[in-house]
Protein backbone atom coordinates (compact mmCIF):
# COMPACT_ATOMS: atom_id res chain seq x y z
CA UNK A 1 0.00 0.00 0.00
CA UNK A 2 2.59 2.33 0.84
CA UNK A 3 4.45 1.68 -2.66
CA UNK A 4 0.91 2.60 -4.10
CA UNK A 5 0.94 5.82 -3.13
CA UNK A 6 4.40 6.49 -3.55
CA UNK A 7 3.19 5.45 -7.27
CA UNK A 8 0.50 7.86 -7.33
CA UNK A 9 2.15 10.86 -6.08
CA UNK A 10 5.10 10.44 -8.29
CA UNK A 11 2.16 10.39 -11.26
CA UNK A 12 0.51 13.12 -10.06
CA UNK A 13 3.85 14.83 -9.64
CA UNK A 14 3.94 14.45 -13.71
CA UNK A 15 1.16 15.55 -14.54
CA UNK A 16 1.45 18.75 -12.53
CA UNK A 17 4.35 19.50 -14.23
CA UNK A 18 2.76 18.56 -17.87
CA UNK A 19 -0.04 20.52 -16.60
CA UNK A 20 2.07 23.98 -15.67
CA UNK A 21 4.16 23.42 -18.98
CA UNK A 22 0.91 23.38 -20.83
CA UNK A 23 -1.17 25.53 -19.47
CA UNK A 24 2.67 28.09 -19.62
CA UNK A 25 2.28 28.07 -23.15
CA UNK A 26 -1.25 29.60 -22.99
CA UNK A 27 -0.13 32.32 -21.40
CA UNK A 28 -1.59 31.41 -17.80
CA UNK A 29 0.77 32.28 -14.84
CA UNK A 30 2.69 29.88 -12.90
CA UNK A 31 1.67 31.57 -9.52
CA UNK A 32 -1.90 30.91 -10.57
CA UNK A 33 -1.43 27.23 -11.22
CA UNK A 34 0.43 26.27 -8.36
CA UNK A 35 -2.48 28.31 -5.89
CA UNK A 36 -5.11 26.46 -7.55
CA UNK A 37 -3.39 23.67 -7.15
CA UNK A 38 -3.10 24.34 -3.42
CA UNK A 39 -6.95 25.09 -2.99
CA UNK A 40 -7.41 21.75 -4.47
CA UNK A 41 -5.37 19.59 -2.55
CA UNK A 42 -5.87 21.67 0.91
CA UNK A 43 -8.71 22.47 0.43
CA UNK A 44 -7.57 26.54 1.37
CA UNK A 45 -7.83 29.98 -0.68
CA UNK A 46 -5.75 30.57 -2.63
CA UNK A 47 -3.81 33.77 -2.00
CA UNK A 48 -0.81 36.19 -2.66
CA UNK A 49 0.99 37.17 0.56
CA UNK A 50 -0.34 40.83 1.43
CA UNK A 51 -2.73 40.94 -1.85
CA UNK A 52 -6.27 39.71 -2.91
CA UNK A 53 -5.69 37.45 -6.45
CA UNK A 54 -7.72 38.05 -9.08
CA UNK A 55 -8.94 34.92 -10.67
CA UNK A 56 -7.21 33.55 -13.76
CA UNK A 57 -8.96 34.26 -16.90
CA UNK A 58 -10.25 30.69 -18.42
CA UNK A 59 -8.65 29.31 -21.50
CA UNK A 60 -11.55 29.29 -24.35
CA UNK A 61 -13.92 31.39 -21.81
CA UNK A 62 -16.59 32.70 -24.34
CA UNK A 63 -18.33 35.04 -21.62
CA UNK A 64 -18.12 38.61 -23.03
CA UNK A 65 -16.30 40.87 -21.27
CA UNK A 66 -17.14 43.24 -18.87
CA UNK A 67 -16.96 47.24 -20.45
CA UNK A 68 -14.78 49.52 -18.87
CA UNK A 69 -15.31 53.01 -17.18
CA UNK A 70 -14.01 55.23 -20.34
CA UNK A 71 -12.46 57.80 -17.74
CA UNK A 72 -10.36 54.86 -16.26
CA UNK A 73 -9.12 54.36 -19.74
CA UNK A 74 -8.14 57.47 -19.93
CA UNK A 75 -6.96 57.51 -16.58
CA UNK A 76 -4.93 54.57 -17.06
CA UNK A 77 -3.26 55.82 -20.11
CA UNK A 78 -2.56 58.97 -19.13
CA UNK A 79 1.53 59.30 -18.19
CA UNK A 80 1.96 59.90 -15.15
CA UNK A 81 2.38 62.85 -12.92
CA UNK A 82 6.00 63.94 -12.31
CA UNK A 83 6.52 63.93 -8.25
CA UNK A 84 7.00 67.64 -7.39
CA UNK A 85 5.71 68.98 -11.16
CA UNK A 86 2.98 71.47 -10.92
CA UNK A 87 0.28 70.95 -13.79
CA UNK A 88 -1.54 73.73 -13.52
CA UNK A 89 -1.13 77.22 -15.17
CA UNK A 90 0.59 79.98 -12.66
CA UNK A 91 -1.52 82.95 -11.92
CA UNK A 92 -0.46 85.83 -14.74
CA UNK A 93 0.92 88.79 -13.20
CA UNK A 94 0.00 92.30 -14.69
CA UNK A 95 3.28 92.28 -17.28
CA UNK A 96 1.06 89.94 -19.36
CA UNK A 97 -1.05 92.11 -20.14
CA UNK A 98 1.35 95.30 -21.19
CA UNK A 99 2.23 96.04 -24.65
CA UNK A 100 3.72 99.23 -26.35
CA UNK A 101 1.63 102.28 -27.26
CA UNK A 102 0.55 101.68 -30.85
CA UNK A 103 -0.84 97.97 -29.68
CA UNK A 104 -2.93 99.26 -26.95
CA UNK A 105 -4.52 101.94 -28.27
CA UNK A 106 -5.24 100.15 -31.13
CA UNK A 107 -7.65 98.00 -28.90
CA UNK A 108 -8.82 101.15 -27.29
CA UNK A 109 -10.43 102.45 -30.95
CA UNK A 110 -11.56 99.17 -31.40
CA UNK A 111 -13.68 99.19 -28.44
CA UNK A 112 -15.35 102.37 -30.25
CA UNK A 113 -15.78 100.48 -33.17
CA UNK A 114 -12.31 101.86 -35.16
CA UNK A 115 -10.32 98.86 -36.91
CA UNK A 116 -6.92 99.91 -37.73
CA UNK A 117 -5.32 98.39 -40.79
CA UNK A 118 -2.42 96.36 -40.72
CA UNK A 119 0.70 98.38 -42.12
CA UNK A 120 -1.05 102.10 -41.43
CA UNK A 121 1.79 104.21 -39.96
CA UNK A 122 -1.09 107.30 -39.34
CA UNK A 123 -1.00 108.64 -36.18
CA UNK A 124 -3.69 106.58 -34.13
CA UNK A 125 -5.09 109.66 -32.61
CA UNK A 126 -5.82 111.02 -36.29
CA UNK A 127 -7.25 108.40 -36.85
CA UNK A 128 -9.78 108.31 -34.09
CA UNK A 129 -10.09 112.13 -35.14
CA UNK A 130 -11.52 110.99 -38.26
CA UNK A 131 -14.01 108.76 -36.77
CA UNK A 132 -15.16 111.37 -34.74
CA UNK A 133 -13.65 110.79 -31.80
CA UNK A 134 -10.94 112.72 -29.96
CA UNK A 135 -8.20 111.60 -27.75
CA UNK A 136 -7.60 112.87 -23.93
CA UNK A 137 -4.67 112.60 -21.99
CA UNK A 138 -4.38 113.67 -18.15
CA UNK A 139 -2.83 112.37 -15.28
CA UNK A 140 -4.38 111.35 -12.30
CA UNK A 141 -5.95 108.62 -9.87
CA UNK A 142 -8.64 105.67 -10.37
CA UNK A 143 -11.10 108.01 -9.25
CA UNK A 144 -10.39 110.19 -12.27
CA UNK A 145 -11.24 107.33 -14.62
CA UNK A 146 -14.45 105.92 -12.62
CA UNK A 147 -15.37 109.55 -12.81
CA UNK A 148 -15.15 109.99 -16.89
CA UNK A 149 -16.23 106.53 -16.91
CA UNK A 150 -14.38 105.30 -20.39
CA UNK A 151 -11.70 102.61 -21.13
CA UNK A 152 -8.41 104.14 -21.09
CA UNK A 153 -4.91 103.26 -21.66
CA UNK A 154 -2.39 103.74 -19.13
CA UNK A 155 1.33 104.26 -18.76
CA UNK A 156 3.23 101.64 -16.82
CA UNK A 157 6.20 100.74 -15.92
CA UNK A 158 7.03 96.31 -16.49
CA UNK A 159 9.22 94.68 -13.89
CA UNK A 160 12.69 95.39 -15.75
CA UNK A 161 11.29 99.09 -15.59
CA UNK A 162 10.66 99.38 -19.29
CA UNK A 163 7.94 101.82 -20.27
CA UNK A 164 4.80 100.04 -21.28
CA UNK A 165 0.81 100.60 -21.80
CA UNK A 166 -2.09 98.86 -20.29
CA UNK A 167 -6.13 99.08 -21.04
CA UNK A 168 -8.23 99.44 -18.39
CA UNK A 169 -11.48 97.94 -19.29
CA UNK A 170 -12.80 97.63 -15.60
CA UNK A 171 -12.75 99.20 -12.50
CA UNK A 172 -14.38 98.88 -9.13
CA UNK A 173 -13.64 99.88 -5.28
CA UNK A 174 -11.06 96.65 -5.06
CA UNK A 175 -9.95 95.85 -8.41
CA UNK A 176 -8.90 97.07 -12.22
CA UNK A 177 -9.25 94.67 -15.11
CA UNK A 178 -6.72 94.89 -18.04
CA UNK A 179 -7.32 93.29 -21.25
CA UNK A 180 -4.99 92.44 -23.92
CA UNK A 181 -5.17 90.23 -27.31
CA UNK A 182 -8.29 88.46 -25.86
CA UNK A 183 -6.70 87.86 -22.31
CA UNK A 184 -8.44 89.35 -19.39
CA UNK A 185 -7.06 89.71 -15.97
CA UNK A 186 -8.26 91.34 -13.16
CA UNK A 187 -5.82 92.77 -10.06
CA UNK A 188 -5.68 94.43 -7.10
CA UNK A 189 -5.54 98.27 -7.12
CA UNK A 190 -2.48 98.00 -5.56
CA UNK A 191 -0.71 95.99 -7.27
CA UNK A 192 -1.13 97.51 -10.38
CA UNK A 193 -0.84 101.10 -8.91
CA UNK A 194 2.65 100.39 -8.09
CA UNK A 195 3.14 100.29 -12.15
CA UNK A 196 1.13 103.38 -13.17
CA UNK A 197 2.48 106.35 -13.53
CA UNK A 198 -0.82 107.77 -13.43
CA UNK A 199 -0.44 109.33 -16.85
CA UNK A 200 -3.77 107.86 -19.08
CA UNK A 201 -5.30 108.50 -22.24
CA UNK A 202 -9.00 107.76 -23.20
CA UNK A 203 -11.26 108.37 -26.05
CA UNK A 204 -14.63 110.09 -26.43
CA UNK A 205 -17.51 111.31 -28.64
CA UNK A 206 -17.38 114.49 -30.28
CA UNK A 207 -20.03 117.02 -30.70
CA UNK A 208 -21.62 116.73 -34.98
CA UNK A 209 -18.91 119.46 -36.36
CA UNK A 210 -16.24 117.79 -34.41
CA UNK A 211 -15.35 121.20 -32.33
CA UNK A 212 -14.64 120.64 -28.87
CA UNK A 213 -15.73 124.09 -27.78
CA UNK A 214 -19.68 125.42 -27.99
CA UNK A 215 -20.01 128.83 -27.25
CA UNK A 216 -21.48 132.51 -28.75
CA UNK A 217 -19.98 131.86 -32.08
CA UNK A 218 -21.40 128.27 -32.59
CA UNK A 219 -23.31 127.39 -35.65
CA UNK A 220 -26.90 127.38 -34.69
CA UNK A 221 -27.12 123.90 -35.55
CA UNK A 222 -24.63 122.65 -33.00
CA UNK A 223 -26.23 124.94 -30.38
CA UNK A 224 -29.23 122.96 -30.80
CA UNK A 225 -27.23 119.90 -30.14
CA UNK A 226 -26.05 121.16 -27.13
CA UNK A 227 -29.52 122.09 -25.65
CA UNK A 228 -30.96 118.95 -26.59
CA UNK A 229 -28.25 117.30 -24.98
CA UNK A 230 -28.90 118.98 -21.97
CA UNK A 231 -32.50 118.26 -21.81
CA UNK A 232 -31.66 114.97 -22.07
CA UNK A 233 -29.32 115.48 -18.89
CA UNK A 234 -32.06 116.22 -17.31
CA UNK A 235 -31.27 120.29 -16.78
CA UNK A 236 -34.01 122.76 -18.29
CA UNK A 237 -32.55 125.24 -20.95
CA UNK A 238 -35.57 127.10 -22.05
CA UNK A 239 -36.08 126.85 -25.92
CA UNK A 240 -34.98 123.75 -26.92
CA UNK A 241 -34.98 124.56 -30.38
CA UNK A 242 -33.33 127.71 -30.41
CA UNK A 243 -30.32 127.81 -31.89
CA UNK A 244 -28.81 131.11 -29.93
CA UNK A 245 -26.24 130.70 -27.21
CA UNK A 246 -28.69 133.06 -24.98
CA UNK A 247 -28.88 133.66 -21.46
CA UNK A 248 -30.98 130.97 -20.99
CA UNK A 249 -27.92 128.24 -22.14
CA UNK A 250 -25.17 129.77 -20.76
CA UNK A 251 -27.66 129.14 -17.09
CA UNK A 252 -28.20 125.80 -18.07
CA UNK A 253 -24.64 124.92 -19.06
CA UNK A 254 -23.70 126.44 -15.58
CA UNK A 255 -26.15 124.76 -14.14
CA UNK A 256 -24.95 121.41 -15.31
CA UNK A 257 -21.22 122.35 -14.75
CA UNK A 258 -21.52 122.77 -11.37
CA UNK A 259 -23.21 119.50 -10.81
CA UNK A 260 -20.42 117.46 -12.12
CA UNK A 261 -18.08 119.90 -9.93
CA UNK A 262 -16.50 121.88 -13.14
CA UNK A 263 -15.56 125.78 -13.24
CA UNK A 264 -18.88 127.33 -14.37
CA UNK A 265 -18.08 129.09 -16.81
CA UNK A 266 -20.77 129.12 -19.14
CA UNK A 267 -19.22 127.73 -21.70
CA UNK A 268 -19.15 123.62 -23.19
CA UNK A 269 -15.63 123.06 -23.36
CA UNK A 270 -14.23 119.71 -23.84
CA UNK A 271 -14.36 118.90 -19.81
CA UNK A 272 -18.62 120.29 -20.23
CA UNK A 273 -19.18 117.91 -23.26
CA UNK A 274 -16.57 114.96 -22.04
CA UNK A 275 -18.89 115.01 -19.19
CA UNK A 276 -22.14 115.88 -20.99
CA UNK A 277 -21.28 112.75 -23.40
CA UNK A 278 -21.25 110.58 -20.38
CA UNK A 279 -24.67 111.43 -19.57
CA UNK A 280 -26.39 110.86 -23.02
CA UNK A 281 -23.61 108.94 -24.74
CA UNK A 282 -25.00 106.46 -27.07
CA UNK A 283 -26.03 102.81 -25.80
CA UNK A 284 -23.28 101.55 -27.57
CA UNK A 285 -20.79 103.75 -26.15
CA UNK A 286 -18.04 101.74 -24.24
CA UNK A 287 -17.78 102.13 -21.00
CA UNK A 288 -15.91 100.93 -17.80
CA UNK A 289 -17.25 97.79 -16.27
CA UNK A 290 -17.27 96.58 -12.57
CA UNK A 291 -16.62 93.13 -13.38
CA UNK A 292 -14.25 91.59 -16.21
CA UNK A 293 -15.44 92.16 -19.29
């Protein structure tokens, strides 16, 4: 009896190892044949040290197989992240959005509506002349430019101290927005006051003949414009269709100076209609926005 079993071990012994040679050539592993093997003859689990096993796939198995999550796919063949390697973008700092003169206020007139062709060497401020529409420099603070209420480009200084230009396109009590080529960032006042020189220049509506001064000697026709303008401001001028610079005007344009706190003269200067166009400018008439835009 016991030479019997020696007999049948050593056979078994055989065809294990016909069995692994086999079942090898199918691609099944070795580690997965021998635990079988051990659940079979000890009747235990079969198991990895430290790891669950997944079960071996079946030779000829015609069940179909399970679909996979399409983001794991992806997931899985993805490379890999590089320890230490940040993958996200790095927050733009107000350089990126500077460019020299001719660039930026070529966005300015286009914000009123004034392409400027590729190759014209024309004075930009002629050319914004043309389209009825003057340019104003000054110098001053934010509250200057919430006041007159317009995009403007402003003079900066980048981080190697190199003279540059930025367009303000927003402004609230915390923050200014610059815009450039499509890219919009918004920034602390601080941060970008630091830069400015406070020198800016900003565009606005002339008057129908293009003069920025309405006084005595006005064409009756643009004194008409003016009192309708004022009307619409909401200050009473007595005839509105007169076209004489009476006594009546001059009270009404001093009336409306001194409510935008301007030297009331009497006469609509460019500071009288600057403001005056900010009033009744027309809906499409750009303006400074509180939020990016």
């Amino acid at each position: 009896r016991t030479w019997r079993r020696s007999l049948g071990l050593a056979a078994l012994g055989v065809l294990i190892g016909a069995g692994t040679g086999w079942l090898g050539h199918w691609g099944v592993e070795h580690w997965q044949l021998g635990g079988a093997l051990r659940e079979w003859v000890a009747g235990q689990p079969a198991t990895t040290e430290g790891a669950a096993v997944a079960p071996a796939a079946t030779v000829g198995d015609s069940a179909p197989a399970k679909p996979q999550d399409p983001a794991a796919v992806a997931a899985e063949g993805a490379a890999p992240a590089q320890p230490g390697k940040r993958t996200e973008s790095a927050p733009l700092r107000p350089d990126a959005f500077m460019g020299d003169r001719r660039r930026v206020l070529s966005e300015l007139l286009a914000r009123w509506q004034v392409a400027v062709a590729p190759g014209v060497s024309t004075d930009l401020c002629v050319l914004a002349n043309n389209a009825g529409l003057r340019c104003r420099g000054g110098r001053g603070t934010w509250n200057d430019l919430r006041a007159q209420n317009r995009p403007a480009m402003i003079r900066l200084r980048d981080a190697s101290g190199k003279v540059q230009y930025g367009l303000v396109s927003g402004l609230d009590d915390t923050t200014v927005t610059l815009t450039l080529g499509g890219m919009v960032g918004r920034f602390p006042l601080a941060e970008v006051e630091s830069l400015w020189s406070g020198d800016y220049l900003l565009l606005w509506r002339l008057p129908p003949d293009r003069r920025v001064l309405i006084g005595a000697s006005s064409r009756p026709e643009t004194v008409r414009w003016l009192r309708r303008a004022l009307v619409d401001a909401g200050v009473p001028v007595g005839d509105p269709l007169s076209g004489a610079y009476d006594t009546n005007l001059i009270a009404a344009v001093r009336q409306f100076q001194s409510q935008r706190g301007l030297t009331t003269d009497g006469i609509a200067g460019s500071e009288t209609l600057i403001r005056l166009d900010q009033v009744v400018a027309a809906p499409d008439t750009p303006r400074l926005s509180a939020a990016p835009k």
